[in-house]
Protein backbone atom coordinates (compact mmCIF):
# COMPACT_ATOMS: atom_id res chain seq x y z
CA UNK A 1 30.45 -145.70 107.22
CA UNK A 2 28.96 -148.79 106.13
CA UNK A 3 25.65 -149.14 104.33
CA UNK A 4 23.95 -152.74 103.96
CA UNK A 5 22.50 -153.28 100.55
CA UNK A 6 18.75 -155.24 100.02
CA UNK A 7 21.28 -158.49 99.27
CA UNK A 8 22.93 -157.74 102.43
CA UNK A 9 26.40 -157.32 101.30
CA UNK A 10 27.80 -154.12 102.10
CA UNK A 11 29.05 -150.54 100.07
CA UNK A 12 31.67 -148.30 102.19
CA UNK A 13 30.31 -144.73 102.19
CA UNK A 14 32.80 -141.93 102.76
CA UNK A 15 32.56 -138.60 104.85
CA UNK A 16 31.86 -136.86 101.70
CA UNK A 17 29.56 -139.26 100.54
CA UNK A 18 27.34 -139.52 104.10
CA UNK A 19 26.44 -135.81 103.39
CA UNK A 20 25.40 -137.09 99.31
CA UNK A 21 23.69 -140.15 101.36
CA UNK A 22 21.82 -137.57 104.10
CA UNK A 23 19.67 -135.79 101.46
CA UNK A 24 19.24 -139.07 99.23
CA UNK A 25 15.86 -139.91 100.97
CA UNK A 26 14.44 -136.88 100.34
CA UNK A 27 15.25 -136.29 96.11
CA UNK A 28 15.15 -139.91 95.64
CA UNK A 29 18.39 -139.78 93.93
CA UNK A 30 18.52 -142.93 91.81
CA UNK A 31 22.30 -143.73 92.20
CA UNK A 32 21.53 -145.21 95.36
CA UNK A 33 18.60 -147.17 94.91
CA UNK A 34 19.40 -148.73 91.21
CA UNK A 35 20.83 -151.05 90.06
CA UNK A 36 20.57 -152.12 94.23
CA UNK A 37 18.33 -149.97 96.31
CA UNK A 38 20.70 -149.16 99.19
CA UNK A 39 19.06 -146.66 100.99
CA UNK A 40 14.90 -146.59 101.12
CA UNK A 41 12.50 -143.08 101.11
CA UNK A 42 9.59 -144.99 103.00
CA UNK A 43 8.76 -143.06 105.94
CA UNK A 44 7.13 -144.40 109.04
CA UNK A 45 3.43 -143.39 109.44
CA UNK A 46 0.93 -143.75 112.44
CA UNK A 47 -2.79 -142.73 111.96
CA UNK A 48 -4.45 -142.42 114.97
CA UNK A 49 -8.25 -140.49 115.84
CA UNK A 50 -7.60 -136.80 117.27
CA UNK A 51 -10.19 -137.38 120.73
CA UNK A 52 -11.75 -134.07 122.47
CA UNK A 53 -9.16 -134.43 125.22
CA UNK A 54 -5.65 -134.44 122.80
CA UNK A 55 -4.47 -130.88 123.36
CA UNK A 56 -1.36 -131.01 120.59
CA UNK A 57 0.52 -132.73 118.28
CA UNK A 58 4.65 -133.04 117.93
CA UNK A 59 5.94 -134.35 114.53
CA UNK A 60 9.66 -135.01 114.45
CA UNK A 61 12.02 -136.66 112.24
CA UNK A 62 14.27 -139.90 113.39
CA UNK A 63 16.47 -137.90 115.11
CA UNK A 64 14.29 -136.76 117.83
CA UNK A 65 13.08 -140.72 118.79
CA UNK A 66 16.56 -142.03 118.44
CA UNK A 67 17.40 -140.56 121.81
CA UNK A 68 14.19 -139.51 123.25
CA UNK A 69 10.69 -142.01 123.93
CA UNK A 70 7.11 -140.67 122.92
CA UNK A 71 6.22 -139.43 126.52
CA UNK A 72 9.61 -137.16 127.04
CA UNK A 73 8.52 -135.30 123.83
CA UNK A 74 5.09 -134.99 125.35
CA UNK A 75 6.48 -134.01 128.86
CA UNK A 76 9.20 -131.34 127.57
CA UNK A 77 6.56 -129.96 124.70
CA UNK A 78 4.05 -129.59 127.34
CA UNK A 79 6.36 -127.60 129.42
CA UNK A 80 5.41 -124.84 126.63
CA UNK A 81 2.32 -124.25 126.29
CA UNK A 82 1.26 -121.53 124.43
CA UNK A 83 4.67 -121.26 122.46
CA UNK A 84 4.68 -124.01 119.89
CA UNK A 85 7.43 -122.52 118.64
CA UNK A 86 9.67 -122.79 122.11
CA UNK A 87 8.58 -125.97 122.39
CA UNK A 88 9.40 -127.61 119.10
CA UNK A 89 12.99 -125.63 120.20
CA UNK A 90 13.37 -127.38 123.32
CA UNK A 91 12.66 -130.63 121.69
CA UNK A 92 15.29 -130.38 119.44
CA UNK A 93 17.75 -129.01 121.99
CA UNK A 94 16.94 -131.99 124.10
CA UNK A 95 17.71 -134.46 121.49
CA UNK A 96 20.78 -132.56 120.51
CA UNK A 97 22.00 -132.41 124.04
CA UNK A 98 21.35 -136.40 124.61
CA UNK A 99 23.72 -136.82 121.58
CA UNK A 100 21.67 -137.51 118.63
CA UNK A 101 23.57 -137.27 115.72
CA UNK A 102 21.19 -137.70 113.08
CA UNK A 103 18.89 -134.62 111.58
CA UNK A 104 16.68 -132.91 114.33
CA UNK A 105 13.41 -131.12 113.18
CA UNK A 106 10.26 -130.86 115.64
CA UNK A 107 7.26 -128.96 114.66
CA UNK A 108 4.41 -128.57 117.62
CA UNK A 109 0.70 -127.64 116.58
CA UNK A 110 -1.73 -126.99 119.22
CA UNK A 111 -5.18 -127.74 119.35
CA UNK A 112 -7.19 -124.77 119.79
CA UNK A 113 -10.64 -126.48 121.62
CA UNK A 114 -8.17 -127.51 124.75
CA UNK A 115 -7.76 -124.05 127.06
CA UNK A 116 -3.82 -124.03 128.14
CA UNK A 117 -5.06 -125.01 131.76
CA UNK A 118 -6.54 -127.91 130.81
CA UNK A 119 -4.12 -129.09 128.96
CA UNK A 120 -1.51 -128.19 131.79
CA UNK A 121 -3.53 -130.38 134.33
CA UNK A 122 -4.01 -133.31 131.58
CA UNK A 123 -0.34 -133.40 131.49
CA UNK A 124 -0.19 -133.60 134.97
CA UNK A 125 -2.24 -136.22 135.48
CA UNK A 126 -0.10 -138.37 132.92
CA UNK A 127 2.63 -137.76 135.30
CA UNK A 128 1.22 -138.28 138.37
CA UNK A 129 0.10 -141.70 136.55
CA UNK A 130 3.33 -142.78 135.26
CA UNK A 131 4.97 -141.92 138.76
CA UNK A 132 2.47 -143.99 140.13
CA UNK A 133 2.60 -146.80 138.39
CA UNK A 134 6.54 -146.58 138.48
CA UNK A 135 6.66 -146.85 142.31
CA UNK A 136 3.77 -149.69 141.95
CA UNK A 137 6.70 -151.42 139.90
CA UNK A 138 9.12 -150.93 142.48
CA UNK A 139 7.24 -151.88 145.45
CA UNK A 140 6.32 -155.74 143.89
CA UNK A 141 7.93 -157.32 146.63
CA UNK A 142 6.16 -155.19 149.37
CA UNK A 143 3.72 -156.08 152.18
């Protein structure tokens, strides 16, 4: 594999080396960020308000996002409710499954103040809004 360097010329990486490179971020390991930092431990970060309605949360590494969006890890989480533990499973499996071939670590935390009804009809009201505003897409050309 090739890596691009901050200068934007390149270093080859071997097979060997990608598994060095995988854990690099993590332990900061120094041969590959000086004298040229070619790999970066900056992780991406959103900070958002928890509201009374927001019945869980599902963290996940790269992996997870490079294959699936924000609302199929809501939809397939969802579909386990009650069983953070399945869920963050399923995640994973899906990600696996739609060929991700980077790391692959979910965790799910559920809100306790949301009863598991209300949280199923919340996510069913997403849906039914997303599959309403998909066939309002389709239909632009309609009477």
């Amino acid at each position: 594999r090739r890596v691009t360097t901050a200068s934007g010329a390149g270093a080859s990486v071997s097979a060997k080396d990608h598994q060095y490179l995988a854990v690099s971020r993590s332990f900061g390991d120094q041969d590959l960020k000086h004298p040229t930092q070619l790999v970066i431990s900056t992780p991406e970060i959103k900070v958002f308000d928890v509201e009374e309605d927001d019945c869980f949360a599902v963290l996940c590494c790269d992996g997870v996002f490079d294959v699936l969006s924000d609302e199929e890890v809501v939809q397939i989480a969802g579909d386990y409710i009650g069983s953070p533990q399945d869920a963050a499973a399923s995640v994973v499996r899906t990600a696996y499954q739609k060929g991700s071939g980077d790391n692959l670590t979910a965790v799910m935390v559920e809100f306790g103040w949301v009863p598991a009804e209300r949280t199923k009809e919340l996510l069913q009201e997403q849906q039914n809004s997303k599959n309403q505003t998909e066939e309002e897409d389709l239909d632009m050309f309609g009477d």
